[in-house]
Protein backbone atom coordinates (compact mmCIF):
# COMPACT_ATOMS: atom_id res chain seq x y z
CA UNK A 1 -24.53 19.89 -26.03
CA UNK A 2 -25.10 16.57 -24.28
CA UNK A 3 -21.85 14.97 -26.27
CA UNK A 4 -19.82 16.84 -24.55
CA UNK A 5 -20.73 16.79 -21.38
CA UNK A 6 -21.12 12.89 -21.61
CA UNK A 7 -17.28 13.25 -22.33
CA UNK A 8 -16.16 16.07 -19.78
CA UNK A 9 -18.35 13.42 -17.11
CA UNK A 10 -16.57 9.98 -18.77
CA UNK A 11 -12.81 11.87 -18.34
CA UNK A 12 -13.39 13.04 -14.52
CA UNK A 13 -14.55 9.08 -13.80
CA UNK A 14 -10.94 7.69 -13.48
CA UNK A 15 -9.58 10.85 -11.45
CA UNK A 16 -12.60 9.82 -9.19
CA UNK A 17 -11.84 6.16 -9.24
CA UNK A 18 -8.42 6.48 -8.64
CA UNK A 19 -8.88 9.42 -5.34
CA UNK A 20 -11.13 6.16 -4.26
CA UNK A 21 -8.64 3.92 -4.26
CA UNK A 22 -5.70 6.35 -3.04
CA UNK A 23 -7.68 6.63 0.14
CA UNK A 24 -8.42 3.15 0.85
CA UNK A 25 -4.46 2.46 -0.15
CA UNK A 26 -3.73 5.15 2.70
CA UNK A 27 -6.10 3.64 5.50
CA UNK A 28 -4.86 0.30 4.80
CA UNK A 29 -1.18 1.52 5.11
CA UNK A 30 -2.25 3.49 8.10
CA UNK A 31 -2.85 -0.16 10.09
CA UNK A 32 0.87 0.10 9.37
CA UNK A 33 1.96 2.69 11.53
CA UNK A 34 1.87 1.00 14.79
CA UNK A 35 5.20 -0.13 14.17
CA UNK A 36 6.49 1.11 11.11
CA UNK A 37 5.79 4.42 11.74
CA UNK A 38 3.70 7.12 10.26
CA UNK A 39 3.66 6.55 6.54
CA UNK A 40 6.13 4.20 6.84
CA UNK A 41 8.79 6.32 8.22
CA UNK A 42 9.82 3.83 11.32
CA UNK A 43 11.50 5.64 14.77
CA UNK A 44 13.26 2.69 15.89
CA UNK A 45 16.26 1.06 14.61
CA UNK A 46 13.68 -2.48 15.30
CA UNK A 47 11.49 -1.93 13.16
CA UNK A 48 12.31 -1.60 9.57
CA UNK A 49 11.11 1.80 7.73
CA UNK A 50 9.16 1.45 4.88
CA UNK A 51 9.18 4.28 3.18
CA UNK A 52 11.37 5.29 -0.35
CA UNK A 53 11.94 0.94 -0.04
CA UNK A 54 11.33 -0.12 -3.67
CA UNK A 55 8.04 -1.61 -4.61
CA UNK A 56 9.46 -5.01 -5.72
CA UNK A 57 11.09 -5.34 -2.02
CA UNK A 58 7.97 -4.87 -0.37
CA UNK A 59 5.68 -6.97 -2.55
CA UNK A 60 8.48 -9.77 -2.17
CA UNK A 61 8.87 -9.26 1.50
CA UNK A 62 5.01 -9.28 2.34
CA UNK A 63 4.40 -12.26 -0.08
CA UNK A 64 7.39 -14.07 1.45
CA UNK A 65 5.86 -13.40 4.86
CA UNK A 66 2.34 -14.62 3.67
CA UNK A 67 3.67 -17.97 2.34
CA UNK A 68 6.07 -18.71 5.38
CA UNK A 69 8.92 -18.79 3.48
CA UNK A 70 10.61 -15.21 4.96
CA UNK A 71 10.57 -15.70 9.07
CA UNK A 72 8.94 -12.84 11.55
CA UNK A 73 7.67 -12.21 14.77
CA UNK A 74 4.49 -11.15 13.83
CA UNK A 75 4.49 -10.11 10.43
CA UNK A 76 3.34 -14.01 8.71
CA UNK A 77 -0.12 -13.38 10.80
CA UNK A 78 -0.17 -10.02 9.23
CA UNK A 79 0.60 -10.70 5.95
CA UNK A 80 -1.95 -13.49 5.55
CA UNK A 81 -4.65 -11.04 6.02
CA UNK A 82 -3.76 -9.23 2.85
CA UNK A 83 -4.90 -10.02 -0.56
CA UNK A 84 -2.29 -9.74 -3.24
CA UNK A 85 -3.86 -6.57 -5.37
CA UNK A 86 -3.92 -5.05 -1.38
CA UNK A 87 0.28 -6.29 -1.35
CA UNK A 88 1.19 -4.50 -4.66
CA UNK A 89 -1.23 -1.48 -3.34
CA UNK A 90 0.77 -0.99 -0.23
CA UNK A 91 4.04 -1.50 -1.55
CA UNK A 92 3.04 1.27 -4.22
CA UNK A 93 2.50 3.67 -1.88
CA UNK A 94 5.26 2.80 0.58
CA UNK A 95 7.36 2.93 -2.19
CA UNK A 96 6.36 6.56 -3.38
CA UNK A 97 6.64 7.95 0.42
CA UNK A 98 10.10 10.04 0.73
């Protein structure tokens, strides 16, 4: 009896891992909000919406921003405080928003 539940306990591991990591992606994307909008979905014509924008765009745009090589207001200070797993995390869930 121990076999399997060693296995039924190994199997719900990465469901945990990954709820873990869904909600850290969400509170870092939340620090978003104040100007894109709740999950990305932006009220102003200003301020770009992220949400449904493909991955690639936003990992490009935030790395571009990062580096200095895309200009912004504010958004180089920003990006520079973002590691890149953190980039392709938020641009994966900005991304998957409708």
């Amino acid at each position: 009896m121990r076999i399997p539940i060693f296995l039924i306990t190994l199997s719900v591991l990465p469901a945990a891992a990954w709820a873990q990591a869904d909600t850290r992606t969400a509170s870092l994307a939340a620090t978003c909000a104040n100007c894109h909008g709740t999950d990305g979905r932006s009220v102003t014509s200003q301020v770009p919406a992220l949400a449904g924008v493909p991955r690639q765009n936003i990992v490009s745009a935030l790395k571009g921003f990062k580096d200095g090589t895309r200009p912004a207001t504010v958004m180089h200070q920003l990006a520079k405080g973002y590691t890149d797993p953190q980039i392709e995390a938020l641009a994966a869930y900005f991304a998957a928003q409708k």
